[in-house]
Protein backbone atom coordinates (compact mmCIF):
# COMPACT_ATOMS: atom_id res chain seq x y z
CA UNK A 1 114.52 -6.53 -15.46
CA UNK A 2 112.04 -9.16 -16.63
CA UNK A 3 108.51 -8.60 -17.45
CA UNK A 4 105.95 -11.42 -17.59
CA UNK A 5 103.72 -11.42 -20.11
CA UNK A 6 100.02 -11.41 -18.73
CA UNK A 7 97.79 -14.16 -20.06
CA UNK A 8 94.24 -12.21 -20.39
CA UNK A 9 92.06 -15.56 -19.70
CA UNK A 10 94.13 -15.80 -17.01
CA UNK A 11 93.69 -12.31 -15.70
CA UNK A 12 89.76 -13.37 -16.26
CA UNK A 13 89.80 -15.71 -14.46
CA UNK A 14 91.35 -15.07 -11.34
CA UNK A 15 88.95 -12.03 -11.64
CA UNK A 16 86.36 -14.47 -11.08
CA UNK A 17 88.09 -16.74 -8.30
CA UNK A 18 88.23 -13.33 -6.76
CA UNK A 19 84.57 -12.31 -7.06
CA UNK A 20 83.97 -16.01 -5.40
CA UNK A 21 85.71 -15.11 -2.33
CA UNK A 22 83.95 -11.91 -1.99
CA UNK A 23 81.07 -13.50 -2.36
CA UNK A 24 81.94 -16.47 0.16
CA UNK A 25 82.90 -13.68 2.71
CA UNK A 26 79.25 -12.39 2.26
CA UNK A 27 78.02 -15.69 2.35
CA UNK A 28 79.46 -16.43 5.71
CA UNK A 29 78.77 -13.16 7.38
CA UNK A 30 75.42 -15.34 8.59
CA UNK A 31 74.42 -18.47 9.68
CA UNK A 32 71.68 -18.55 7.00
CA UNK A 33 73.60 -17.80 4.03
CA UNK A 34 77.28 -19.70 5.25
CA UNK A 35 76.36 -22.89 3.24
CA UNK A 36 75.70 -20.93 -0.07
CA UNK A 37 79.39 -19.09 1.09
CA UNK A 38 81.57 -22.19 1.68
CA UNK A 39 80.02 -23.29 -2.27
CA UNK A 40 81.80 -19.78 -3.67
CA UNK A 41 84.43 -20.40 -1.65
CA UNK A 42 85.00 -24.01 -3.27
CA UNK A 43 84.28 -22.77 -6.86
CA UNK A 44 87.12 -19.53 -6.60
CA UNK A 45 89.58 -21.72 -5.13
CA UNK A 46 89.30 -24.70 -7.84
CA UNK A 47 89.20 -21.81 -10.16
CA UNK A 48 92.42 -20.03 -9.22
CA UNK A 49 93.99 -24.01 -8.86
CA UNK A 50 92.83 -24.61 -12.39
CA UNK A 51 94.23 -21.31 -13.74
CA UNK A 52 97.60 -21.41 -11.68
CA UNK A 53 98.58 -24.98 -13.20
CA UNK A 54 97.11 -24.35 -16.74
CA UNK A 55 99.80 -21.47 -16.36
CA UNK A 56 102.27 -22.42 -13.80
CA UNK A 57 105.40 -21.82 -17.12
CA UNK A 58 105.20 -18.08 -17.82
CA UNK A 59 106.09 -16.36 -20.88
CA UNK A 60 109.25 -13.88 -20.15
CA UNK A 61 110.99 -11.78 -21.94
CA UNK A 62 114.31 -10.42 -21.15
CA UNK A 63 116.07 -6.89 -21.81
CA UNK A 64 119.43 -5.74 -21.34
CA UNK A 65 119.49 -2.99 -19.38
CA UNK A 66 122.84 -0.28 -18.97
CA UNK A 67 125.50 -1.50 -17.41
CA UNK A 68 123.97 -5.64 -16.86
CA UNK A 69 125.33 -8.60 -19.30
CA UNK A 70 121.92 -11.02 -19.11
CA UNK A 71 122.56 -14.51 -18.98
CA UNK A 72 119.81 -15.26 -21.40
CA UNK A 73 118.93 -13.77 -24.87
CA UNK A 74 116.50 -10.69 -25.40
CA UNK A 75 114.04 -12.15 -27.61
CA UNK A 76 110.92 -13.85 -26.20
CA UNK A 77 110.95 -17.59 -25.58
CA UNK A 78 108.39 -19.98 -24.51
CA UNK A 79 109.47 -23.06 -21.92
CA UNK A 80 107.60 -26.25 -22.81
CA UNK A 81 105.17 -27.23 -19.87
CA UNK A 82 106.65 -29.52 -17.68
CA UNK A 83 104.32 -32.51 -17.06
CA UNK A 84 106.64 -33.90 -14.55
CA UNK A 85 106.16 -31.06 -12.45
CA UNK A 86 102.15 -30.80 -13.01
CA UNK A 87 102.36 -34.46 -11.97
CA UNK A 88 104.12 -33.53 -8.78
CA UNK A 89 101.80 -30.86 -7.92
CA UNK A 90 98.68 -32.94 -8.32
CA UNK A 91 99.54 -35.66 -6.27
CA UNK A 92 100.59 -33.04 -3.45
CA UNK A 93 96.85 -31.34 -3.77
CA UNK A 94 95.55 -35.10 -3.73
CA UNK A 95 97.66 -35.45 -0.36
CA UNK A 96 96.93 -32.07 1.19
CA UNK A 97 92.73 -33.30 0.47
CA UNK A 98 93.11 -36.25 1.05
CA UNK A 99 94.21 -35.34 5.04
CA UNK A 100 92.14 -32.12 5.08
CA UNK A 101 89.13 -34.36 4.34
CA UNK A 102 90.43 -36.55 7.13
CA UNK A 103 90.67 -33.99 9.71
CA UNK A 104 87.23 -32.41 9.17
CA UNK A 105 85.14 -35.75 9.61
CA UNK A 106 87.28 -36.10 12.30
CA UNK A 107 87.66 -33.58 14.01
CA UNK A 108 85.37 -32.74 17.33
CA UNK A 109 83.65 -29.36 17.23
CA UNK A 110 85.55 -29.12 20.72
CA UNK A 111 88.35 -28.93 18.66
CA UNK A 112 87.52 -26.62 16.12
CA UNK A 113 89.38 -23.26 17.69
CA UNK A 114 92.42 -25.65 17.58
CA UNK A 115 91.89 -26.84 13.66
CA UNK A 116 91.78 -23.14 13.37
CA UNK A 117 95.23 -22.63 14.73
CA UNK A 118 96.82 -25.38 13.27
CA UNK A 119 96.08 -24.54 9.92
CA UNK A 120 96.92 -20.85 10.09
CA UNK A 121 100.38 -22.04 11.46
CA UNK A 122 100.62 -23.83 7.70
CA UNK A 123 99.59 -21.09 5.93
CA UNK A 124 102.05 -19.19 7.62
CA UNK A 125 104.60 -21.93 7.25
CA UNK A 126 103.84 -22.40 3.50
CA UNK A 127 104.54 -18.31 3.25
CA UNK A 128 107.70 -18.99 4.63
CA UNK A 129 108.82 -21.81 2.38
CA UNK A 130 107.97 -20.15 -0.61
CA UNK A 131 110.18 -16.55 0.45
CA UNK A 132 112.70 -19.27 1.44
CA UNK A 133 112.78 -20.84 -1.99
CA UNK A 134 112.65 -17.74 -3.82
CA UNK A 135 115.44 -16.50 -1.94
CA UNK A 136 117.63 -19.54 -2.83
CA UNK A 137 116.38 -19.76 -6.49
CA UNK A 138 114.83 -16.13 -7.50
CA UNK A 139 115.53 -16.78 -11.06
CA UNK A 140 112.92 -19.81 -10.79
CA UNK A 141 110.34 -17.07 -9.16
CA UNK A 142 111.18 -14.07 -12.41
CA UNK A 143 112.48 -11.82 -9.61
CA UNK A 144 116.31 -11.62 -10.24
CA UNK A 145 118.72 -10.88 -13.50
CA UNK A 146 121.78 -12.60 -13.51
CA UNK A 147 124.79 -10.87 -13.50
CA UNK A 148 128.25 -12.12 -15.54
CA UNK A 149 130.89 -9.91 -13.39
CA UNK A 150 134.32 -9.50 -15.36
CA UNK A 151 135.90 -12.76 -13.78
CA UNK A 152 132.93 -14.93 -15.29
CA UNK A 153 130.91 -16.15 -12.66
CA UNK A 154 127.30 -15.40 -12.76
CA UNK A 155 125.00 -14.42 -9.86
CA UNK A 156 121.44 -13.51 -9.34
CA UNK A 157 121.03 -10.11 -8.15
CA UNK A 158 116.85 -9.92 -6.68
CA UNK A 159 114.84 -7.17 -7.90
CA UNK A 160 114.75 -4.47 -5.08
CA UNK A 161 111.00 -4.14 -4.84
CA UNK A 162 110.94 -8.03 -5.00
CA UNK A 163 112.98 -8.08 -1.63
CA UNK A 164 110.86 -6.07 0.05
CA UNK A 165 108.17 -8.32 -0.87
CA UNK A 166 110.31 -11.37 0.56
CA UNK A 167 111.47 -10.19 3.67
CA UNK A 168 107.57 -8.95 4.32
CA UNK A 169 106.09 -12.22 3.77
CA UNK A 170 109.00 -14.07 5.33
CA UNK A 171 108.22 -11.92 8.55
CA UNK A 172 104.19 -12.24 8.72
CA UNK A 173 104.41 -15.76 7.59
CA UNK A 174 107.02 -16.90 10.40
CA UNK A 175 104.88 -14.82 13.07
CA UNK A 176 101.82 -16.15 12.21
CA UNK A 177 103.40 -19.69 12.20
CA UNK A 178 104.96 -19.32 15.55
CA UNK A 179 102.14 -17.19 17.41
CA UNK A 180 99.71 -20.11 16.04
CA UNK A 181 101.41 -23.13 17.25
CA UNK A 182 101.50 -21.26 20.73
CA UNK A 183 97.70 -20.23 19.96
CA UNK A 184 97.19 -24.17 19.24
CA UNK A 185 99.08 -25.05 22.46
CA UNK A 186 96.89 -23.00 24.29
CA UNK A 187 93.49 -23.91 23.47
CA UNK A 188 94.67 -27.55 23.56
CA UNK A 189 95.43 -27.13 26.96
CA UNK A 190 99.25 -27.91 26.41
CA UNK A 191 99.85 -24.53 28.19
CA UNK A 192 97.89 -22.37 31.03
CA UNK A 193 94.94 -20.19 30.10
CA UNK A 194 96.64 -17.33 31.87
CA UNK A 195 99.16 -15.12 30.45
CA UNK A 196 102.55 -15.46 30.64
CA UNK A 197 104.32 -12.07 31.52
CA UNK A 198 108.15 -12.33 30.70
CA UNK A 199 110.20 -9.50 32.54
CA UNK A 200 110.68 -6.28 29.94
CA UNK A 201 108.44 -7.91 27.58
CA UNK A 202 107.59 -4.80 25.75
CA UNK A 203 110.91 -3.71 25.02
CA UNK A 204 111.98 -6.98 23.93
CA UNK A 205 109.14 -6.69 22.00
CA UNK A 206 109.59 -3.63 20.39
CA UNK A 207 113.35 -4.10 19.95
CA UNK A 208 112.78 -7.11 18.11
CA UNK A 209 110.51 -5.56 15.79
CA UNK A 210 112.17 -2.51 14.95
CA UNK A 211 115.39 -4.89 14.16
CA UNK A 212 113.06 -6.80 11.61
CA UNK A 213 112.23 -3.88 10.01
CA UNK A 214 115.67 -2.04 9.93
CA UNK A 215 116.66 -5.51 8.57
CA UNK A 216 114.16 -5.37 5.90
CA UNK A 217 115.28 -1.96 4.82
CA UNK A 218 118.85 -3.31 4.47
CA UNK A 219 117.69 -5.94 2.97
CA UNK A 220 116.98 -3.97 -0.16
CA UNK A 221 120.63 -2.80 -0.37
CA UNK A 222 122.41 -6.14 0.87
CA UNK A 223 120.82 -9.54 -0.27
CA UNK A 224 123.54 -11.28 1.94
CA UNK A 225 122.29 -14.43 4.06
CA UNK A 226 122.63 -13.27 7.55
CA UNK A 227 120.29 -10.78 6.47
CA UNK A 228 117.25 -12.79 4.84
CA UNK A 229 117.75 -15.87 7.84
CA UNK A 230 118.27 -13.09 10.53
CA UNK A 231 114.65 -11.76 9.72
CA UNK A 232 113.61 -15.37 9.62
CA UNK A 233 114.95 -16.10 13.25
CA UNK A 234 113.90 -13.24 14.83
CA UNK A 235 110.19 -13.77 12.93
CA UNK A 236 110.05 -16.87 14.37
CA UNK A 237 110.76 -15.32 17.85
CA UNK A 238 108.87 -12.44 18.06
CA UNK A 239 105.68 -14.29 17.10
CA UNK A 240 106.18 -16.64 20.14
CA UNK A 241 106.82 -13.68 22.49
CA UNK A 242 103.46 -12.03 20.92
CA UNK A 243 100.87 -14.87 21.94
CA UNK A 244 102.27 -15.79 25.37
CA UNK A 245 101.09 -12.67 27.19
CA UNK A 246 98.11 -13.31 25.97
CA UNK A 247 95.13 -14.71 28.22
CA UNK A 248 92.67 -17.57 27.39
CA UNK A 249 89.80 -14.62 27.84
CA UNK A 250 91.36 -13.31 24.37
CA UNK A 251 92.12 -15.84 22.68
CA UNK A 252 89.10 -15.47 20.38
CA UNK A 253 90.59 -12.31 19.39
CA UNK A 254 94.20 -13.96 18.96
CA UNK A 255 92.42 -16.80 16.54
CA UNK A 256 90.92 -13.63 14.32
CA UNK A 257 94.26 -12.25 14.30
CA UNK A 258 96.11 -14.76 13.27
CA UNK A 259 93.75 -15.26 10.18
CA UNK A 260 94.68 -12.12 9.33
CA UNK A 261 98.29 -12.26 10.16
CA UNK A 262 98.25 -15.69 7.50
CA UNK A 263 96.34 -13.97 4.88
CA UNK A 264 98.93 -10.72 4.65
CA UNK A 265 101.53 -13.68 4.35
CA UNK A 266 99.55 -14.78 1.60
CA UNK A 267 98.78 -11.46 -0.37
CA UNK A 268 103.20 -10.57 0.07
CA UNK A 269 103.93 -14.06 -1.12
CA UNK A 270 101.12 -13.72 -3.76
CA UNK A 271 103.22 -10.59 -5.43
CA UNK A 272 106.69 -13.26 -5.25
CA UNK A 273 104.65 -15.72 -7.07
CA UNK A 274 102.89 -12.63 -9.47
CA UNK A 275 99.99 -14.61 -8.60
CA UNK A 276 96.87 -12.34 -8.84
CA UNK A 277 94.50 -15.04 -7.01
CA UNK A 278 96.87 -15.06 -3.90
CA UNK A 279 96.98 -11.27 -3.68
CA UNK A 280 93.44 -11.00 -3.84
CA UNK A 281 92.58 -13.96 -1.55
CA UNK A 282 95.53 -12.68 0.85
CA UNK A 283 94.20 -9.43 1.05
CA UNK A 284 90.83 -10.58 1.70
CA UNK A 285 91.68 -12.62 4.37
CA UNK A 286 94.01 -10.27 6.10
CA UNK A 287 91.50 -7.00 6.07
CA UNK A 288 88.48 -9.04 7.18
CA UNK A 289 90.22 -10.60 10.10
CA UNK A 290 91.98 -7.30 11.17
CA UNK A 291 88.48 -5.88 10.89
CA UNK A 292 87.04 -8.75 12.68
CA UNK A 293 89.58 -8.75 15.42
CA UNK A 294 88.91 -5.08 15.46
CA UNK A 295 84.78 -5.38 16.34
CA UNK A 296 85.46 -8.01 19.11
CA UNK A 297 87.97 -6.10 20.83
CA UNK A 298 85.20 -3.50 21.06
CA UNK A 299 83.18 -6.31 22.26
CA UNK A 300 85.15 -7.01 25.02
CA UNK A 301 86.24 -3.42 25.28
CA UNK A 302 89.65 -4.21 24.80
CA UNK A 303 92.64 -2.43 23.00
CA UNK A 304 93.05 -3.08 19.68
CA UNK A 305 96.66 -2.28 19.68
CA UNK A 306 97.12 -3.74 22.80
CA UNK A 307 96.09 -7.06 22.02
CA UNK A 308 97.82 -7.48 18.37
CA UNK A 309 100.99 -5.82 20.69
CA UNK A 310 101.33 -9.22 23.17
CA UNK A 311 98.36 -7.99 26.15
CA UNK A 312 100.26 -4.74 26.25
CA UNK A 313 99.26 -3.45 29.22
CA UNK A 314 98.20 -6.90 30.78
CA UNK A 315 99.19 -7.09 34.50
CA UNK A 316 100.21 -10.22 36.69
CA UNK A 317 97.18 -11.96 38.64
CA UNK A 318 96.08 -10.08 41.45
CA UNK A 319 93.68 -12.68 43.33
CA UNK A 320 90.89 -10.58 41.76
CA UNK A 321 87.80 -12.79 40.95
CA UNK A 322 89.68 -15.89 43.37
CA UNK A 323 87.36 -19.14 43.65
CA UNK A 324 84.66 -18.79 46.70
CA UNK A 325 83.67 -22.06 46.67
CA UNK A 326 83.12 -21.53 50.41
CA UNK A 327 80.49 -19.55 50.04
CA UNK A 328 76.54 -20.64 50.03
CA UNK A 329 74.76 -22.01 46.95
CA UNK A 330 71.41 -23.70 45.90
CA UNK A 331 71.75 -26.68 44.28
CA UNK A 332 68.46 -28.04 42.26
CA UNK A 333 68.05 -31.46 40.09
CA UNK A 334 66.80 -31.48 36.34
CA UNK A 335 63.07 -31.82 37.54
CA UNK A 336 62.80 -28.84 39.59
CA UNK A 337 64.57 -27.05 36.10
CA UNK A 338 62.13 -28.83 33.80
CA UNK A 339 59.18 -27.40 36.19
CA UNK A 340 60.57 -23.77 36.21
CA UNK A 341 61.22 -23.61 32.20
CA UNK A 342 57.85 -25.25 31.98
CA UNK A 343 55.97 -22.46 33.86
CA UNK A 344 58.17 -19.64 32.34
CA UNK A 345 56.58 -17.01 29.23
CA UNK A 346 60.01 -16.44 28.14
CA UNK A 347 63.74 -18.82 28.00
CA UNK A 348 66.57 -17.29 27.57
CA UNK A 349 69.39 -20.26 26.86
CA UNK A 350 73.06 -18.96 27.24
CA UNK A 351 75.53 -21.23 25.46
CA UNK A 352 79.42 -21.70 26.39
CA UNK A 353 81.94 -23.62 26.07
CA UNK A 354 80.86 -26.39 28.79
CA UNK A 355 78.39 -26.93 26.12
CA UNK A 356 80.68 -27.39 22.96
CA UNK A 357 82.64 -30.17 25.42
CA UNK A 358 79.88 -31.83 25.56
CA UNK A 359 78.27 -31.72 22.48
CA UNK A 360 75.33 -31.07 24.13
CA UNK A 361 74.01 -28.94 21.11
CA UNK A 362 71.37 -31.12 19.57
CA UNK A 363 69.61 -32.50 22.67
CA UNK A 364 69.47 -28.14 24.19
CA UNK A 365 67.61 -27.82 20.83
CA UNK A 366 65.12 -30.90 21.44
CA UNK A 367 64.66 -28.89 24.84
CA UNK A 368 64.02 -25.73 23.27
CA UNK A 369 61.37 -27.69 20.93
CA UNK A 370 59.41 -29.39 23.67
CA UNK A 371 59.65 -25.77 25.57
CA UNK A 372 58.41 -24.13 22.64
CA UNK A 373 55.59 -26.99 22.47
CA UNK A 374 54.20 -25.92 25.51
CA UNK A 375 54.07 -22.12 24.62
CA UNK A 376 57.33 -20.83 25.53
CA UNK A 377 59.04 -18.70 24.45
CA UNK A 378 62.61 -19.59 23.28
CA UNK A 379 65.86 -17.55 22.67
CA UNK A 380 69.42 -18.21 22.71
CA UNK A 381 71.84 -15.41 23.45
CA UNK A 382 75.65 -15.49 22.09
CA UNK A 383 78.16 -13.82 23.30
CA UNK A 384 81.05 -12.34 20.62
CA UNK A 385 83.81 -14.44 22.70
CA UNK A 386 81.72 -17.13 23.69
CA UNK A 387 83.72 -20.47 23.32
CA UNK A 388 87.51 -20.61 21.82
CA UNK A 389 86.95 -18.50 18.30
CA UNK A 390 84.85 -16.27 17.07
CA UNK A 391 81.17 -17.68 15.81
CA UNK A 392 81.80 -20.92 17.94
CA UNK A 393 78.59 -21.05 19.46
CA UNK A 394 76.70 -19.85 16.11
CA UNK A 395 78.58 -22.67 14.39
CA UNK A 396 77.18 -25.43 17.03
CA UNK A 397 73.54 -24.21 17.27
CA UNK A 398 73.56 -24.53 13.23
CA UNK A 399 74.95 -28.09 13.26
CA UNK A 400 71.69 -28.47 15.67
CA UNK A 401 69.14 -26.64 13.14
CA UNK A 402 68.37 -24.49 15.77
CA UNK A 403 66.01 -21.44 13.41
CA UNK A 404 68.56 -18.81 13.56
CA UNK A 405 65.72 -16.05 13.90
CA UNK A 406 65.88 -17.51 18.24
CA UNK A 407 69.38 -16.72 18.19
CA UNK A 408 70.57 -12.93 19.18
CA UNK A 409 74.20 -11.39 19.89
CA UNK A 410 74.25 -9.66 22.76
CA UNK A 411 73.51 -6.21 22.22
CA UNK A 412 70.14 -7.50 20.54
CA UNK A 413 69.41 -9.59 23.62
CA UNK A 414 71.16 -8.07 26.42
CA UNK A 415 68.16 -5.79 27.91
CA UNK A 416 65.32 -8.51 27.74
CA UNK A 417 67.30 -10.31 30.84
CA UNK A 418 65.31 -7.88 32.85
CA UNK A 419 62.25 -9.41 32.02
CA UNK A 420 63.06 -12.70 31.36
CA UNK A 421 61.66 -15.49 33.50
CA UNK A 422 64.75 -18.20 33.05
CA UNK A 423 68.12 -17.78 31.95
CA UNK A 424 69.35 -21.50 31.24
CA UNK A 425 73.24 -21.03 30.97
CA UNK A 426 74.96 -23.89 29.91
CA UNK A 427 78.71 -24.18 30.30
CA UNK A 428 79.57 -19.89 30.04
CA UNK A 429 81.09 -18.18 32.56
CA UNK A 430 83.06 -15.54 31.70
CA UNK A 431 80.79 -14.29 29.23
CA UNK A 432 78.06 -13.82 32.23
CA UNK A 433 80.41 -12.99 34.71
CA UNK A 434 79.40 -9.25 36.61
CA UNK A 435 82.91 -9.23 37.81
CA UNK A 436 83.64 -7.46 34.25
CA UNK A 437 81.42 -4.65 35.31
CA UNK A 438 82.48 -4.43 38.99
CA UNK A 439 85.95 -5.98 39.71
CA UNK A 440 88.10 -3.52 38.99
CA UNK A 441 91.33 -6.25 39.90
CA UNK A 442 89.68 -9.12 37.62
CA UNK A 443 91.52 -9.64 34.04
CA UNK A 444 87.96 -9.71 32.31
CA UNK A 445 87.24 -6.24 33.89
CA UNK A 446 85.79 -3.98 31.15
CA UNK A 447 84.60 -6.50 28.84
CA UNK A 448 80.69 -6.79 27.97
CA UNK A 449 78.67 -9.52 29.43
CA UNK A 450 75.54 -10.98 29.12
CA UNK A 451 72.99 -9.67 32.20
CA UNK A 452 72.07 -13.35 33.29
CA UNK A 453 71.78 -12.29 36.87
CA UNK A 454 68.87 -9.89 36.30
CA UNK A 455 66.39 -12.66 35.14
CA UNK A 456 64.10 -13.85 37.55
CA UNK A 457 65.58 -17.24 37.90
CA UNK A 458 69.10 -18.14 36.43
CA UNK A 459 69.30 -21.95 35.86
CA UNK A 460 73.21 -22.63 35.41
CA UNK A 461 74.28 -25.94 34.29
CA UNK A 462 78.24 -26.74 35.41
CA UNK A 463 80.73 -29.20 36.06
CA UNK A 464 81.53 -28.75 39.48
CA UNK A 465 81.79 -25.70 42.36
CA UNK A 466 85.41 -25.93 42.06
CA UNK A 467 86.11 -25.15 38.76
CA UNK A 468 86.51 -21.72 36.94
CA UNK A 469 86.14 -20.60 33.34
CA UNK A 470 89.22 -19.94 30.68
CA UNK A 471 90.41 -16.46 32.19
CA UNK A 472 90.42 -17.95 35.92
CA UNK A 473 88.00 -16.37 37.40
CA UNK A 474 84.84 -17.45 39.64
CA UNK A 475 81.54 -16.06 39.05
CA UNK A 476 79.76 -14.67 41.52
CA UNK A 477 76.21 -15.65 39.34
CA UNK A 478 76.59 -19.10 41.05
CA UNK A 479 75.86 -17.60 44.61
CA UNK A 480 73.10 -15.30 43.91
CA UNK A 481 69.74 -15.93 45.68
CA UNK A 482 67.90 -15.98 42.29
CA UNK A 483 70.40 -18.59 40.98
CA UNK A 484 69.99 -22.83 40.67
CA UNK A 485 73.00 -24.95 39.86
CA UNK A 486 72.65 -28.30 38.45
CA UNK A 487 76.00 -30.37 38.39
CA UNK A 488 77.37 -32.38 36.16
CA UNK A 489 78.01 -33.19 32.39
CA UNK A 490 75.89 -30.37 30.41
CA UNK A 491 74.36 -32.90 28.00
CA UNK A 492 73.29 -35.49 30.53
CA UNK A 493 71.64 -32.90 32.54
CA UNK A 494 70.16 -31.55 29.75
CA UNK A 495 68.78 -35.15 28.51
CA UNK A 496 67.37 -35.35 32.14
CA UNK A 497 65.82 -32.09 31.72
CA UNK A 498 64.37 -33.47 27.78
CA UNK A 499 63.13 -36.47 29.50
CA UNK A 500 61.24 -34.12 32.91
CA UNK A 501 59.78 -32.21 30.12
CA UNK A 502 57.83 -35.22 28.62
């Protein structure tokens, strides 16, 4: 066995990276404080770089154990650094922020749940190259001894424990890779918002997985191929089959998965590399987005264990919640809005996803100043699922300095509908949909929504009668006598509303 000799400023310093990241996870707990996290984030990740590359050539020693002929002396040796290689890592990082600079000018706040996605289905790509490489070169990684067998050919026998870490990583990184590019597909609108239910999906399912597992337990006596690429392949498979079944209702809950699926990937490759920074950053990660994923499954009263499971339990559509575009509806112009909100002691504005399309997030704050201007009283509710990942809606209404003591989840703001004079939704239907508290066929039954309907008047800015939200559902809100619809683009009307206002 080999043991690598710990550099203590090295040990100190990832120490710190890792009290960054706690602190950037505190940081971006809230809207107020997410600036002052994304800085700690920056300074423990160019900290754990620095530290990684300073020491990338570690010091090992080698013993001979009973029964092993080592290939290399016992004493301690030294490798000189290898500038060719620091050179070739440096202009990778300059790549990798070169295009990740790129992309997030880019890239449309529309798009963010998808940015999301994609890069979760690199981190768990990158998890599986590095197992892969390992497993090809493990004396390169410090987890193998080679072995001189009587006829004289050497071979690299991998540490036991160290397989266990590969064949771990290699799994969570391939399923995260695999569930993410069919997350990505998804909220790209490649593929259907509605699950897709193969036929004995759950014991496909649960065969695969147990196989992965049994494999990974044989993979600590047997380090043959088939084994390590057979846990690969089926990976690879079983994270496609996960994310299918799954519904665009929760596929805020898949995104928060995922992130934690890509940061267990992380922490398992972390112990390959004996890289303290990516165990601590990977464990981070992981637990915070299982918790995560955890609270909004409450919020949507949904299974944990059925969701991370592939919508265990999810059924085949049922015509619950089918469009009733047939049936009567008040339609009202951006004047007779303007007049209402005008009038009103209290605003309740309900953002979606219709308003994230739109961008529509800087000119609904301009209304909320002018409303405010004339003595209303402005709030904005969010909903935990609102939009296409979690804190969507937050993360638009900051971009719009919109004070973030106006804007309330929806336990905080839930029972002031009742006395609320207008509830301006904008673009967010499922999320105010009653069919989750009364449609026992509809596949957003159970899940929390925000009480729109009881206001007084319910203002609802939307594309068109014929269109339904992400699960595929209609909402019966746009046929109640109390409610107003005002068609068309959310930011246009909401400009013509600005301009009504004075």
């Amino acid at each position: 066995m080999d043991e690598l000799t710990v550099n203590p400023w090295a040990a100190l310093a990832y120490l710190v990276a890792g009290v960054c990241f706690v602190l950037a996870l505190r940081g971006l707990s809230s809207p107020a404080s997410s600036q002052r996290g994304n800085r700690f984030g920056i300074i423990g990740m160019t900290i754990a770089v620095v530290t990684t590359l300073v020491t990338h050539v570690p010091t090992v020693s080698f013993a001979v154990g009973s029964g092993w002929t080592l290939y290399a002396p016992a004493e301690s040796f030294t490798l000189p650094v290898d500038y060719v290689t620091i050179a070739e890592i440096l202009a990778a990082i300059a790549l990798g922020a070169a295009i990740g600079l790129t992309t997030a000018r880019r890239i449309a706040m529309t798009d963010m749940p998808q940015l999301v996605a994609a890069f979760h289905s690199l981190v768990g790509l990158a998890a599986v190259l590095v197992a892969c490489a390992a497993y090809l070169n493990p004396q390169a990684f410090g987890i193998a001894d080679l072995v001189v067998p009587l006829i004289g050919q050497s071979f690299a026998v991998i540490h036991p424990v160290s397989r266990i870490e590969m064949g771990l990583g290699v799994a969570i990184g391939a399923i995260t890779f695999s569930g993410s590019v069919i997350a990505f597909l998804k909220l790209n609108g490649n593929m259907g918002g509605k699950p897709i239910l193969l036929p004995f999906r759950h014991v496909i399912n649960l065969g695969i997985v147990a196989a992965i597992l049994l494999l990974i337990a044989y993979f600590t006596q047997d380090q043959s191929p088939w084994v390590f690429w057979s846990v690969t392949a089926l990976s690879f498979a079983i994270g496609f089959l996960l994310i299918v079944p799954i519904g665009g209702a929760d596929m805020p809950v898949v995104v928060s998965m995922l992130n934690s699926y890509s940061g267990w990937a992380a922490a398992a490759m972390g112990f390959t590399l004996h890289n303290t920074a990516m165990i601590i950053t990977g464990a981070l990660v992981g637990s915070s987005g299982a918790i995560l994923s955890y609270i909004m499954c409450r919020a949507m009263n949904r299974s944990f264990i059925s969701v991370i499971a592939g919508g265990f339990g999810a059924v085949a559509d049922t015509g619950g919640g089918a469009a009733k575009a047939d049936r009567p509806w008040k339609r009202g112009s951006a004047e007779d809005a303007a007049f209402l909100m005008s009038q009103a002691e209290q605003v309740v504005i309900v953002p979606g996803y219709g308003m994230a399309v739109s961008q529509a997030q800087h000119v609904l704050r301009e209304m909320g100043d002018k409303l405010r201007a004339e003595g209303v009283r402005v709030k904005y509710a969010i909903h935990p699922v609102a939009g296409r990942m979690p804190g969507h809606m937050n993360v638009l209404l900051a971009e719009a300095n919109v004070p973030y003591d106006e804007v309330f989840e929806l336990e905080d703001i839930n029972s002031e509908f009742a006395q609320t004079d207008v509830a301006f939704v904008i673009g967010a239907n499922d999320v105010t949909n009653p069919a989750a508290k009364t449609d026992k066929t509809s596949p957003i039954y159970g899940m929390p929504v925000l009480d729109v309907e009881k206001a007084k008047t319910v203002v609802f800015i939307k594309r068109s009668m014929g269109g339904v939200g992400y699960a595929g559902v209609d909402n019966d809100v746009f046929y109640m006598d109390n409610t107003m619809m005002l068609l068309g683009d959310a930011k246009k009307m909401t400009e013509e509303i600005v301009k009504a206002l004075g």
